[in-house]
Structure formats: structure tokens, C-alpha cells
N, C-alpha and C. Protein backbone atom coordinates (compact mmCIF):
# COMPACT_ATOMS: atom_id res chain seq x y z
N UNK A 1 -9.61 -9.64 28.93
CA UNK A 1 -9.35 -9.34 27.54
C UNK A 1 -10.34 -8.27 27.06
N UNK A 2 -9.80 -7.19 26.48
CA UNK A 2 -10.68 -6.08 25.76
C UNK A 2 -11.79 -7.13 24.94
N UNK A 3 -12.66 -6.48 24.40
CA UNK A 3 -13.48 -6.32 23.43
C UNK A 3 -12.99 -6.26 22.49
N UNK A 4 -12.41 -5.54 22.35
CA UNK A 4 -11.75 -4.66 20.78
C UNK A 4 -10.82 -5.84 20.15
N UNK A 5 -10.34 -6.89 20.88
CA UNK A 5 -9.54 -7.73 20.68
C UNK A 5 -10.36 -8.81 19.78
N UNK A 6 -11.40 -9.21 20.38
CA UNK A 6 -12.18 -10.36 19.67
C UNK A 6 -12.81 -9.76 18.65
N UNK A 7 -13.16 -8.40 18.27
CA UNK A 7 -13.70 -7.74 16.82
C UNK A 7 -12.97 -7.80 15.78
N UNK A 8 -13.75 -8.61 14.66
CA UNK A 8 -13.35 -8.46 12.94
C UNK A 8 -12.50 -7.07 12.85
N UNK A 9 -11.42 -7.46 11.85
CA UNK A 9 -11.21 -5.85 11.14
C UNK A 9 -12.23 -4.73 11.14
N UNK A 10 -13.44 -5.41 10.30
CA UNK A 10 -14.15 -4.68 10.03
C UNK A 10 -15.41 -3.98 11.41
N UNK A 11 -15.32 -4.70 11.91
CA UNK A 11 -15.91 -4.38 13.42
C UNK A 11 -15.09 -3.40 13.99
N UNK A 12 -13.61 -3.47 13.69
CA UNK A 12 -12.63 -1.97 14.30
C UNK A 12 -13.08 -1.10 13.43
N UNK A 13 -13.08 -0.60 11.76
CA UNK A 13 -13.59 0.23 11.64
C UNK A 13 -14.29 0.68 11.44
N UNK A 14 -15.63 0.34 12.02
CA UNK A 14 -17.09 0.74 12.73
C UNK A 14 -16.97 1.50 13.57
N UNK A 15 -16.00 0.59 14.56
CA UNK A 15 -16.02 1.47 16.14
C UNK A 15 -14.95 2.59 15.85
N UNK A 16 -14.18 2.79 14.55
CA UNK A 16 -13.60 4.29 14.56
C UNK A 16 -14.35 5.10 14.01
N UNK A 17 -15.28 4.88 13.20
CA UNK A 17 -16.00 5.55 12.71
C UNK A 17 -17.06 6.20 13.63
N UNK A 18 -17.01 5.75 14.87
CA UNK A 18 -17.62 6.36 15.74
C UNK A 18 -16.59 6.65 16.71
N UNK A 19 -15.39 6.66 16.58
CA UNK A 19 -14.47 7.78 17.23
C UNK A 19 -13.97 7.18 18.41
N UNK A 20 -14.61 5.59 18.55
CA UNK A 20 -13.44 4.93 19.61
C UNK A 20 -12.42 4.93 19.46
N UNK A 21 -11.38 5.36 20.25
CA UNK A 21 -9.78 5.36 20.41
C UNK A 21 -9.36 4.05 20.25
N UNK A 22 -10.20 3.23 21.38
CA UNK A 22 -9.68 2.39 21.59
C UNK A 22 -9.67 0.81 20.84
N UNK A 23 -10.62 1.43 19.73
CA UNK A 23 -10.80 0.15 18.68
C UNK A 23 -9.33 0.73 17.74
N UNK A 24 -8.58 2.11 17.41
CA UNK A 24 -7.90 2.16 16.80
C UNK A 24 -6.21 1.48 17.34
N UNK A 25 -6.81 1.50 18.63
CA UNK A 25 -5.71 0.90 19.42
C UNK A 25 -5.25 -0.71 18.88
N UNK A 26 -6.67 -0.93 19.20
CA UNK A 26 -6.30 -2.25 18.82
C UNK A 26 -6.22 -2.68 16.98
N UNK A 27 -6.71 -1.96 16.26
CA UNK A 27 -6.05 -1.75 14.70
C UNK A 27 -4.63 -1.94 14.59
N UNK A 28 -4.33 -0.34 15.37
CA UNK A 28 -2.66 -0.13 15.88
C UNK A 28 -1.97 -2.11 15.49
N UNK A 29 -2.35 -2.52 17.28
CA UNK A 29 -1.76 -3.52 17.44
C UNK A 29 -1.75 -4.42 16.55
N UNK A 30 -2.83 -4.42 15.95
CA UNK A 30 -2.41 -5.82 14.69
C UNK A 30 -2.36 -5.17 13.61
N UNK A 31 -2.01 -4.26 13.35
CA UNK A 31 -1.16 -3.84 11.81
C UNK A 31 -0.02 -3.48 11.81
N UNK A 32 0.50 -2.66 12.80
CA UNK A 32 1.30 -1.70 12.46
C UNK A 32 2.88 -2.70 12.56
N UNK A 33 3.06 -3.62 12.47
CA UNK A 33 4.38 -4.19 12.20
C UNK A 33 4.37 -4.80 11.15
N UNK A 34 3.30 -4.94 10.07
CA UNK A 34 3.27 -5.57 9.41
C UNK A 34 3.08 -3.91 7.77
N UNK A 35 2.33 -2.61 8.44
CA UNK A 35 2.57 -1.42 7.82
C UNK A 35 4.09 -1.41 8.02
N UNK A 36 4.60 -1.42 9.37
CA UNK A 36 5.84 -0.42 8.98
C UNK A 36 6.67 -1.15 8.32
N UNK A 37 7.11 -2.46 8.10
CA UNK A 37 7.46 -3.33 7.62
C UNK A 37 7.33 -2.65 6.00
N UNK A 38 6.67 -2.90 5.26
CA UNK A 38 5.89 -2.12 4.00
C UNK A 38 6.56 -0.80 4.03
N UNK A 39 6.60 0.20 5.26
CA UNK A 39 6.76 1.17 4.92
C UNK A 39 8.18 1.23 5.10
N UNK A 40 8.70 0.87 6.24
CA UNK A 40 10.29 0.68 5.63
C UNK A 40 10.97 0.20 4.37
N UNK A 41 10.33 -0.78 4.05
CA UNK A 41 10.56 -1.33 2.38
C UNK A 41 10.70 -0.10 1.77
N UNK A 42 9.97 0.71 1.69
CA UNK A 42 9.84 2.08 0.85
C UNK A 42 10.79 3.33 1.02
N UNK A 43 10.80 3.54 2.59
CA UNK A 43 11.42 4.11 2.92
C UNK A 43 12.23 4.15 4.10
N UNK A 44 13.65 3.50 3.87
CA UNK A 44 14.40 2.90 4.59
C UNK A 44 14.86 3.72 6.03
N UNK A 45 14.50 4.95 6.23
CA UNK A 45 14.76 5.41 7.34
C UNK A 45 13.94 5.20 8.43
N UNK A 46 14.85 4.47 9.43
CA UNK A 46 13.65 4.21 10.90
C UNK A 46 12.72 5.07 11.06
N UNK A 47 13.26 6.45 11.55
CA UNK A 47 12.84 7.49 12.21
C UNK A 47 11.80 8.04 10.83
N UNK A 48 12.16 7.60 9.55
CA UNK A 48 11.24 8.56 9.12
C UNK A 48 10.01 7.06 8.29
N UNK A 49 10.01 6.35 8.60
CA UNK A 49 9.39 4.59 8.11
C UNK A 49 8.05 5.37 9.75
N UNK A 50 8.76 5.31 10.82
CA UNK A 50 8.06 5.34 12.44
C UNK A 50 6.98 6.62 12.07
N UNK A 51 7.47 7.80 11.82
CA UNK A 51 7.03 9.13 11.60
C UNK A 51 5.59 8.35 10.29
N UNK A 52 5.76 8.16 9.39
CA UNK A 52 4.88 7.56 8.55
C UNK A 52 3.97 7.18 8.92
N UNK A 53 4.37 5.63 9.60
CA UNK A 53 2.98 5.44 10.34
C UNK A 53 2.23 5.77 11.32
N UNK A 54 2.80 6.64 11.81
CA UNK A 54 2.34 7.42 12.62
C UNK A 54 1.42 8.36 11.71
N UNK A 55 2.08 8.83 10.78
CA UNK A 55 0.53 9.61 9.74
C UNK A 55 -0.21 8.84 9.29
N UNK A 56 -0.12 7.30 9.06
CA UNK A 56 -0.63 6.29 8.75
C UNK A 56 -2.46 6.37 9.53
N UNK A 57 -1.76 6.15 10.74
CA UNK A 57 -2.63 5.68 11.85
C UNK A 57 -3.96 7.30 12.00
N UNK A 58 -3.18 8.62 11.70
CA UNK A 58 -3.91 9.88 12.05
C UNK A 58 -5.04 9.75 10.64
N UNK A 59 -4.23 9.39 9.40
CA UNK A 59 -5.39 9.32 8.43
C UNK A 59 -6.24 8.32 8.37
N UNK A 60 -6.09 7.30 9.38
CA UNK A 60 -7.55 6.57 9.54
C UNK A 60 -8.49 7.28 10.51
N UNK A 61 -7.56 8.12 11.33
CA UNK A 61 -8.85 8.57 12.82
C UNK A 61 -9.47 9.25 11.75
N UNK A 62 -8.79 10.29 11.09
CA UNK A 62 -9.79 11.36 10.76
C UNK A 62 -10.21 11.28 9.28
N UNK A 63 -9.78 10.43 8.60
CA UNK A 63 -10.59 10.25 6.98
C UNK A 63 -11.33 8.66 6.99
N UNK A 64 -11.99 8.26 8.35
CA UNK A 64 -12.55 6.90 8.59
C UNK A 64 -14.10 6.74 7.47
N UNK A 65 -14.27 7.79 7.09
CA UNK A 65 -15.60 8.45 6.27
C UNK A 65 -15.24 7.61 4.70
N UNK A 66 -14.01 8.00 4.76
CA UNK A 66 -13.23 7.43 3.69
C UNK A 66 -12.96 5.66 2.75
N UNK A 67 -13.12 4.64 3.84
CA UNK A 67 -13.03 3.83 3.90
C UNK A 67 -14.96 3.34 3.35
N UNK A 68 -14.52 2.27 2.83
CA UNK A 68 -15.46 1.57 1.96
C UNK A 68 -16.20 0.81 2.61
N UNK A 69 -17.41 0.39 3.80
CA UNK A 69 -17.66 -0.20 4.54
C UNK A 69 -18.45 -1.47 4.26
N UNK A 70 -19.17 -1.15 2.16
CA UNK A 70 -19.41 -2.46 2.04
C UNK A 70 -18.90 -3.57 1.28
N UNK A 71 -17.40 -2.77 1.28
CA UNK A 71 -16.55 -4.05 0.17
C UNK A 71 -16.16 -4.68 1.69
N UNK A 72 -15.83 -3.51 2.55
CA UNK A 72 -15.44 -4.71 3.99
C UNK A 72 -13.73 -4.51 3.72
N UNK A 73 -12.93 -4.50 2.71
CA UNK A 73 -11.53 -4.75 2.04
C UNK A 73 -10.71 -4.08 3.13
N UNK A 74 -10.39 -4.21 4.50
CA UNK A 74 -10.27 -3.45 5.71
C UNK A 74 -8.27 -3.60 5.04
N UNK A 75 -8.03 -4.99 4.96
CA UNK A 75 -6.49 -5.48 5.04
C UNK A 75 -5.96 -4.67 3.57
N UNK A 76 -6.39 -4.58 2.44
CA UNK A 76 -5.82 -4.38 1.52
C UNK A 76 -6.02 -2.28 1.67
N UNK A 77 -6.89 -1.76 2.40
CA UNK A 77 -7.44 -0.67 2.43
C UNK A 77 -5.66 -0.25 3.21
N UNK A 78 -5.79 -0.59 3.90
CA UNK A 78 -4.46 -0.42 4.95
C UNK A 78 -2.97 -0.39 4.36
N UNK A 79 -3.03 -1.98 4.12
CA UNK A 79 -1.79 -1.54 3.02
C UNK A 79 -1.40 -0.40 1.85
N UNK A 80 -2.32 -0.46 1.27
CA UNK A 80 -2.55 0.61 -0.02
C UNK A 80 -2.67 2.07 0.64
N UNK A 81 -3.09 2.37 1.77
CA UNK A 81 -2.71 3.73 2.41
C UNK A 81 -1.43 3.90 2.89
N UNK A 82 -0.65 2.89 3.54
CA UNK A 82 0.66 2.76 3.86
C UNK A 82 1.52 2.75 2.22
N UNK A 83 1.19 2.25 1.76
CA UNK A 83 2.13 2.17 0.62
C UNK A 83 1.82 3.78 -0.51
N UNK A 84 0.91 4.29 -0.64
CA UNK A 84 0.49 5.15 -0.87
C UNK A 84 1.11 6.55 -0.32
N UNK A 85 1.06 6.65 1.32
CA UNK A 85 2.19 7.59 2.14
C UNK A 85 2.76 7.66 1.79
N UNK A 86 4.14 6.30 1.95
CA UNK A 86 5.64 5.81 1.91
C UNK A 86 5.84 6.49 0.61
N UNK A 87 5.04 6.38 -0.43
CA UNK A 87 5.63 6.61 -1.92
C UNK A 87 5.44 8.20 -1.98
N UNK A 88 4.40 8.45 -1.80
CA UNK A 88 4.18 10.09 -1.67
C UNK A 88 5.65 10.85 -0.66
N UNK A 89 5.81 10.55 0.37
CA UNK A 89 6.81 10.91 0.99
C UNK A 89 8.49 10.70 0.04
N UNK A 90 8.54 9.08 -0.55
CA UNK A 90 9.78 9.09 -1.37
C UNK A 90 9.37 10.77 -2.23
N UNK A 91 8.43 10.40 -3.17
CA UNK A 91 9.10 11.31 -4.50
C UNK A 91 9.12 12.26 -3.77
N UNK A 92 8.44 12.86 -3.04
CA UNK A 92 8.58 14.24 -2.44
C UNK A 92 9.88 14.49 -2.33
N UNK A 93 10.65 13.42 -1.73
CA UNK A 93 11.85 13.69 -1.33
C UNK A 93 12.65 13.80 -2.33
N UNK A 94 12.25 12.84 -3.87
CA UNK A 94 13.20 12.63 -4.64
C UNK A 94 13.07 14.07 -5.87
N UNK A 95 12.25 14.80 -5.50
CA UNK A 95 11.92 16.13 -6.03
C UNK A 95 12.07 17.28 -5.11
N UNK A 96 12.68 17.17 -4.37
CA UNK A 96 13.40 17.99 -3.43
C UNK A 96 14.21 19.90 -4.43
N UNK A 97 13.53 20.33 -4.21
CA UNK A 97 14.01 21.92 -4.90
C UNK A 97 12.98 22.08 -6.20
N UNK A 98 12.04 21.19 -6.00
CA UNK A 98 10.94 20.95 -7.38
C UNK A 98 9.51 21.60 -6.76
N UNK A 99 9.27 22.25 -7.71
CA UNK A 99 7.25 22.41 -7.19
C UNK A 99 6.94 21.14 -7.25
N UNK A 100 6.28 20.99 -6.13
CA UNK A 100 5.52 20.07 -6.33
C UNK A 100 3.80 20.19 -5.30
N UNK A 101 2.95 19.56 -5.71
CA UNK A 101 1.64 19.85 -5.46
C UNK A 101 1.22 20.22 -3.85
N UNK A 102 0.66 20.44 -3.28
CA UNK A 102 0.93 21.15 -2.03
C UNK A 102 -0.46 19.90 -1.40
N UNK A 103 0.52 19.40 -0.37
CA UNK A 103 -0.19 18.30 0.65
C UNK A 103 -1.50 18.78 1.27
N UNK A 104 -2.89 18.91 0.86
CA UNK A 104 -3.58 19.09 1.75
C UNK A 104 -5.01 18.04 1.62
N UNK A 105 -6.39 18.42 2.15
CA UNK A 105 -7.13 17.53 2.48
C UNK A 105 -7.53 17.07 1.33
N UNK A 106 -7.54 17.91 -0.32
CA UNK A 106 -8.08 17.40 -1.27
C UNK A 106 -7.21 16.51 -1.64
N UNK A 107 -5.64 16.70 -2.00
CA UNK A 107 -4.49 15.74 -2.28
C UNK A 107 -4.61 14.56 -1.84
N UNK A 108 -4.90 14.76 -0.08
CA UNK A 108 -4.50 13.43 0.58
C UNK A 108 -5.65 12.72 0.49
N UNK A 109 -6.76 12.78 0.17
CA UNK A 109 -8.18 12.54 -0.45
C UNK A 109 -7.76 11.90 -2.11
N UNK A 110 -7.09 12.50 -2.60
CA UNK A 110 -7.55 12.01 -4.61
C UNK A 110 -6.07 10.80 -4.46
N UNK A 111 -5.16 11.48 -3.96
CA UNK A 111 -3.91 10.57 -3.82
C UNK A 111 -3.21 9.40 -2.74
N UNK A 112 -3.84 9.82 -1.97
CA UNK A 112 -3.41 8.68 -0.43
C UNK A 112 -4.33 7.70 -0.57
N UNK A 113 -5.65 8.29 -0.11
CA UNK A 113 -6.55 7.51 0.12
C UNK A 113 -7.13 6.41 -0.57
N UNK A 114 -6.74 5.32 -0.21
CA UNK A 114 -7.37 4.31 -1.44
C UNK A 114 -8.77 4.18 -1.69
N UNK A 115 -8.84 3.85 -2.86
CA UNK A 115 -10.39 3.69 -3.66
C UNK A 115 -10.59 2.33 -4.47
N UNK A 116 -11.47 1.39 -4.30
CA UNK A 116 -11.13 0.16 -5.20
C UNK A 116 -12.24 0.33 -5.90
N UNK A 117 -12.13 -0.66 -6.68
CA UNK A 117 -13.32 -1.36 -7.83
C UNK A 117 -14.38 -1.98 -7.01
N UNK A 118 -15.83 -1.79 -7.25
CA UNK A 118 -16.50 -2.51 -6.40
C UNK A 118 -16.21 -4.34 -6.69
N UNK A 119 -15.73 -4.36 -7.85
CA UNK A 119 -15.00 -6.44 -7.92
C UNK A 119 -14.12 -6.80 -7.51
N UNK A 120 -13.55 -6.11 -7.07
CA UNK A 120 -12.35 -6.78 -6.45
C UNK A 120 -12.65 -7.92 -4.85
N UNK A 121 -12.47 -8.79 -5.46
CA UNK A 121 -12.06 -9.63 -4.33
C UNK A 121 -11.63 -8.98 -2.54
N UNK A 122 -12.56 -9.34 -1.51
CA UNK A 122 -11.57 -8.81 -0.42
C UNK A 122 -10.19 -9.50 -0.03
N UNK A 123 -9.44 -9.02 0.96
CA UNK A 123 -8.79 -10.12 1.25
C UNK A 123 -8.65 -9.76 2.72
N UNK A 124 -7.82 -10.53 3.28
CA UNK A 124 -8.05 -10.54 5.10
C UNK A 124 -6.54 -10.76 5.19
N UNK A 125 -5.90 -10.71 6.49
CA UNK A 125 -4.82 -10.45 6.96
C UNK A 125 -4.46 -12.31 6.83
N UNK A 126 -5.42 -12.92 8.06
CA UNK A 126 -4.93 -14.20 7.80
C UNK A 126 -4.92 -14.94 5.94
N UNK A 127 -5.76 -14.39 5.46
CA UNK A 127 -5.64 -14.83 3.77
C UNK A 127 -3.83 -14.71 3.36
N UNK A 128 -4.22 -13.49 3.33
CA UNK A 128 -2.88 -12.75 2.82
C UNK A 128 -1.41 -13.95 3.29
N UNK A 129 -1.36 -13.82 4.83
CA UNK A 129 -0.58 -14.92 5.71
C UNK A 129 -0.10 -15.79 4.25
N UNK A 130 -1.23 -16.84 4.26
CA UNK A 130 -1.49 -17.78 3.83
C UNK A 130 -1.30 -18.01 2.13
N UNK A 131 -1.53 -17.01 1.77
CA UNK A 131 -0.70 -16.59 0.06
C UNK A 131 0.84 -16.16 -0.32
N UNK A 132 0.74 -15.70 1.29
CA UNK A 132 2.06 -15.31 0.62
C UNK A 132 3.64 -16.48 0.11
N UNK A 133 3.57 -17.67 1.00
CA UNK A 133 4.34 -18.51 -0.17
C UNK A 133 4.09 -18.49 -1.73
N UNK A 134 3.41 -18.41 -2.10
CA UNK A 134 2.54 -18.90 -3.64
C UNK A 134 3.30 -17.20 -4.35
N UNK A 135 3.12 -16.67 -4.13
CA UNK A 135 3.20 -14.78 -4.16
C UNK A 135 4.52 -14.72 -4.19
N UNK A 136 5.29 -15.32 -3.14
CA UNK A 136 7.14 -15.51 -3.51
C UNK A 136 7.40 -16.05 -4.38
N UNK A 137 6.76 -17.59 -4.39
CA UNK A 137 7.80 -18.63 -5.52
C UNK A 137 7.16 -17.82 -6.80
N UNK A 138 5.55 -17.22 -7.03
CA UNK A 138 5.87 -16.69 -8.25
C UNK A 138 6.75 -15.45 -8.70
N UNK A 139 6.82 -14.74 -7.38
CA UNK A 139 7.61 -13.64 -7.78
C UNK A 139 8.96 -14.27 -8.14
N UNK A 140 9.62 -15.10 -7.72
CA UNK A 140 11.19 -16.03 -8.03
C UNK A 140 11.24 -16.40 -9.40
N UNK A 141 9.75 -16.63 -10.03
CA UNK A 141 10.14 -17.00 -11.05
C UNK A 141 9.99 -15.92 -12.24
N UNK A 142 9.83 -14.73 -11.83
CA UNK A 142 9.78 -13.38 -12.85
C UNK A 142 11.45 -13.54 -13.09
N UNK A 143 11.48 -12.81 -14.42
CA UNK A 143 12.67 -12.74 -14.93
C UNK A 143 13.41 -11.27 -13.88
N UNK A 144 14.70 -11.18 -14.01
CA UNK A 144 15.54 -9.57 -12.96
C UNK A 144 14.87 -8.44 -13.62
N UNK A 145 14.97 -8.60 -14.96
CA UNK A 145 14.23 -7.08 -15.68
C UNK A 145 12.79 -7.08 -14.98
N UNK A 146 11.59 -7.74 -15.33
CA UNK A 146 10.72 -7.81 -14.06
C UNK A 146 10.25 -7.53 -12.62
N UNK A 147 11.58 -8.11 -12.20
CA UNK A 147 10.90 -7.76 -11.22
C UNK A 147 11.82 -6.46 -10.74
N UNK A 148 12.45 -5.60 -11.54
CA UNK A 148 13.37 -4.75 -11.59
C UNK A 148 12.23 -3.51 -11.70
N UNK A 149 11.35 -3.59 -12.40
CA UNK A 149 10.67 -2.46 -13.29
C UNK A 149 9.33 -2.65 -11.79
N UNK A 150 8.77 -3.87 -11.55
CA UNK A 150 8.51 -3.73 -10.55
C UNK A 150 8.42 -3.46 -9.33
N UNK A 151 9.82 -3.44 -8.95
CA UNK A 151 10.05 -2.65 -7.99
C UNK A 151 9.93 -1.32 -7.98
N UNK A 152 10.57 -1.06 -8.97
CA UNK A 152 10.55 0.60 -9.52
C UNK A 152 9.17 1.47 -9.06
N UNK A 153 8.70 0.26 -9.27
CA UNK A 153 7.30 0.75 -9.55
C UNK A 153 5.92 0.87 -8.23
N UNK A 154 6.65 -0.32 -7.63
CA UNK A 154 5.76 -0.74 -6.16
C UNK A 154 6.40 0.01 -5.03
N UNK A 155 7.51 -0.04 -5.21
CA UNK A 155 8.67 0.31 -3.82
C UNK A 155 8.88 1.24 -3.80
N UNK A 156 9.52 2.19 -5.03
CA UNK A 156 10.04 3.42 -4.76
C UNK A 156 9.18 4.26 -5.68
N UNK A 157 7.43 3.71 -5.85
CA UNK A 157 7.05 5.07 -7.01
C UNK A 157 7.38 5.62 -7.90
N UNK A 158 7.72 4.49 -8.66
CA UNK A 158 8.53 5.73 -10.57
C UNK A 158 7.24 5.59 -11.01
N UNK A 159 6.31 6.49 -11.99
CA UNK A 159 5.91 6.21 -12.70
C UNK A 159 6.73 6.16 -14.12
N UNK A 160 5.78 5.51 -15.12
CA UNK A 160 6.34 4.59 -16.21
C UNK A 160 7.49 5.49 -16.84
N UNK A 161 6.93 6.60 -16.72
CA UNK A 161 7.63 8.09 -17.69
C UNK A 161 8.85 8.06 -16.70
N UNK A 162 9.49 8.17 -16.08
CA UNK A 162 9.65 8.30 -14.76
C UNK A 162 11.17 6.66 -15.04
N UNK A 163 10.50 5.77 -15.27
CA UNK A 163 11.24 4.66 -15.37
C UNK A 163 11.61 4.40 -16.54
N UNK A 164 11.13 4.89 -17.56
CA UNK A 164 11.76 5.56 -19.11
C UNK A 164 12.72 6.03 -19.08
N UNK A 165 12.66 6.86 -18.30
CA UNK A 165 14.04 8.41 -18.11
C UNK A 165 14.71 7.40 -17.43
N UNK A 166 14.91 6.35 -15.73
CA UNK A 166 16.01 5.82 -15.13
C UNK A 166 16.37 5.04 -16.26
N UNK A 167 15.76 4.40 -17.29
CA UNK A 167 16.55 2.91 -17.49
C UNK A 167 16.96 3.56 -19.10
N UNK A 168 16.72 4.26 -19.41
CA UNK A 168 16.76 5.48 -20.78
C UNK A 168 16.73 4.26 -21.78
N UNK A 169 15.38 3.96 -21.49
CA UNK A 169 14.59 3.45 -22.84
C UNK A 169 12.93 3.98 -23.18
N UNK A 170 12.43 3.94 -24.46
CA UNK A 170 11.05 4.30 -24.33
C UNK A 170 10.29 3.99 -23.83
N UNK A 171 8.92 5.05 -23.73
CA UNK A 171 8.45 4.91 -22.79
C UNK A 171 6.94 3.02 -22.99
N UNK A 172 7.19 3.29 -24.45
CA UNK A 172 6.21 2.02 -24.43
C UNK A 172 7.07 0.73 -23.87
N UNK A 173 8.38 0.55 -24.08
CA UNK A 173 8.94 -0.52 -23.87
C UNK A 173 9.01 -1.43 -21.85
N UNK A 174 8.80 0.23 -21.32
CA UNK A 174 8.77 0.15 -19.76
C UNK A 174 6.82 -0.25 -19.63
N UNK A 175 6.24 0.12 -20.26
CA UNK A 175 4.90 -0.25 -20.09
C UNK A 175 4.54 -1.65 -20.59
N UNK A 176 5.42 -2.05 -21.65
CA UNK A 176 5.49 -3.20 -22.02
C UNK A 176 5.76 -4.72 -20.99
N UNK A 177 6.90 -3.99 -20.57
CA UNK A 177 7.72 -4.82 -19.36
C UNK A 177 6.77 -4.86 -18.32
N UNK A 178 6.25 -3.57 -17.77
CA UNK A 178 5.39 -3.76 -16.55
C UNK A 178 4.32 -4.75 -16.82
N UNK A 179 3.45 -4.32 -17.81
CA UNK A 179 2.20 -5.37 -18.23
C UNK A 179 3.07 -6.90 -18.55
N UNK A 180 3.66 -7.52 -18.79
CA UNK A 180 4.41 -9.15 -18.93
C UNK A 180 4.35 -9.00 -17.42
N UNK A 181 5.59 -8.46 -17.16
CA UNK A 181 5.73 -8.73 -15.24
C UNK A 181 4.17 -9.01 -14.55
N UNK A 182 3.44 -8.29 -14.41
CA UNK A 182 1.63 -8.41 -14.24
C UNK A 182 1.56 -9.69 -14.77
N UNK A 183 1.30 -9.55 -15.71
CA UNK A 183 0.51 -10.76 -16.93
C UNK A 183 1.48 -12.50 -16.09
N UNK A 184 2.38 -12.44 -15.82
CA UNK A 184 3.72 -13.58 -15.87
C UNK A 184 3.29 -13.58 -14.51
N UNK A 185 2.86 -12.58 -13.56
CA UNK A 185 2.81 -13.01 -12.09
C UNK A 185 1.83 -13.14 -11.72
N UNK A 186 0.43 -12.97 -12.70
CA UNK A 186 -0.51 -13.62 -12.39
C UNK A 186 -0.64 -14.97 -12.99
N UNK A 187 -0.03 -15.19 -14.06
CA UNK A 187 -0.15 -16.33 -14.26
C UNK A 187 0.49 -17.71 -13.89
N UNK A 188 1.47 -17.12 -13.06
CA UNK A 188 2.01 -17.67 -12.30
C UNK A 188 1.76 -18.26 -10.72
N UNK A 189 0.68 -17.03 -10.33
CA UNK A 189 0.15 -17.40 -8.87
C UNK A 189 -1.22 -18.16 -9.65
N UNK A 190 -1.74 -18.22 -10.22
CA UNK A 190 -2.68 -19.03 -10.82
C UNK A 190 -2.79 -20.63 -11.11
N UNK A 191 -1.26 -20.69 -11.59
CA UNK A 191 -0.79 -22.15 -11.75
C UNK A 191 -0.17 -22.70 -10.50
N UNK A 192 -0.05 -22.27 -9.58
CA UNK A 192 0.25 -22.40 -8.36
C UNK A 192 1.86 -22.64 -8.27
């Protein structure tokens, strides 16, 4: 059995940060069905969900500088770069014949790359596992408008302005909705 196998998350990205391949390898192996998964959610094409994480995986080799080493937040760092891509890639697409901002190291730096709050809570892959019943039944119990605006919002990247114009209502009323949906699904995973 490798090495790389029995190392913490956070022990893999140490050893990328010093440019082992082979700790990304093993990253690879325990994320990437659970990224592309996420990233198909977003963006339903195999070939272009595969292509993703595949940029997924290149912006950890080379923006590993990037990553926060003393929140440790390795699982949520991951997702939020995958979901971050996926959405950047939708609107791109959904602005197709539009200027739009030109992809390079500062972009994929202010916009891809996730950045947290130093309070935030970490969380870990097996955590996550382990929440996610609690995380369904509350999401089941959001009202359709809810979790409608949420989606909008998680899945396919509208911003609020953005989800104003699809549902052609104002724009406080979609900010309204989003904050209840929040407010209702935390208080909901709270009460268990």
C-alpha cells in the first residue's frame, strides 16, 4: 500500500505543495467521483463535466500556494473549486456572443479559487458522508419556490439580478426568497 493512501487530506496537500505527483494521485482517487458528480450536476455534459475536472485537478497542481493550510478546510476547498469551474464554464456558455471577462491567472485567482472566513467551521469528507441525510430531509422540507431560486443559484450560477430577469420579478423579492431558503435550511438542519 502507498503512503499517500494512509495521509490526511491535509497531509496530500502538503505533499503537493511540494510538487508530489503522486500525493495528487491519490487526491485524484478520493475526490474525483464525488467532484465530477457536483460537476455534472452543473454541467450535464460527460465529455465536458470529464474536461472540468480535469481543469479541476491542474488548478490544484499549480495554484497549491492558494489553498489555506491553517484552516486545514481541504473537503470544502475542493468542492467550492469544482463548483466554482462548473459555474464559470455554465455562464460562459450561457453568454455565448457576449464580452465577457477574459480567463486568466488573475480571474482564476479572484473568481475560481476559493477563499473562506477564518470561522468557518472545517469539514471532512467522512463528516460531510455523515450529514448528508440531515442536509436532504432539510432540503425536502424547503418550500418548490426555495429550493427553485436555490438551485438557480447553486447549480446553474444566476446571480440574484440574473434570477430577477428569469422569474421577471424584482430584484429584492429574489434576494428575499434566497435569504428564507438560507434562513429555513439552516434552521432546519439545526432542529435536526
Amino acid at each position: 500500500m502507498s503512503k499517500f493512501k494512509e495521509m490526511s487530506d491535509l497531509e496530500l496537500m502538503r505533499e503537493i505543495s511540494r510538487y508530489e505527483s503522486r500525493a495528487l494521485e491519490e487526491l485524484y482517487d478520493r475526490y474525483s467521483p464525488l467532484l465530477f458528480t457536483l460537476i455534472k450536476k452543473i454541467a450535464p455534459n460527460q465529455t465536458i463535466a470529464e474536461d472540468i475536472l480535469a481543469d479541476v485537478f491542474v488548478i490544484i497542481w499549480r495554484k497549491i500556494s492558494k489553498f489555506d493550510f491553517n484552516t486545514g478546510n481541504v473537503y470544502t476547498w475542493l468542492v467550492t473549486l469544482a463548483r466554482n469551474k462548473a459555474i464559470d464554464f455554465v455562464r460562459r456558455e450561457r453568454m455565448a456572443g457576449q464580452t465577457v471577462q477574459l480567463y486568466d491567472d488573475e480571474y482564476e485567482d479572484y473568481f475560481i479559487i476559493p477563499t473562506f472566513d477564518k470561522s468557518i467551521d472545517s469539514l471532512d469528507f467522512k463528516t460531510a458522508t455523515a450529514l448528508k441525510p440531515n442536509i436532504e430531509r432539510a432540503l425536502s422540507k424547503l418550500t418548490d419556490t426555495q429550493k427553485y431560486v436555490l438551485h438557480l443559484a447553486y447549480y446553474e450560477g444566476y446571480t440574484i439580478d440574473e434570477i430577477a430577469d428569469k422569474l421577471n420579478v424584482p430584484i429584492e423579492t429574489v434576494r428575499l426568497k434566497v435569504m428564507n431558503a438560507l434562513h429555513s435550511l439552516r434552521d432546519y438542519l439545526v432542529k435536526g
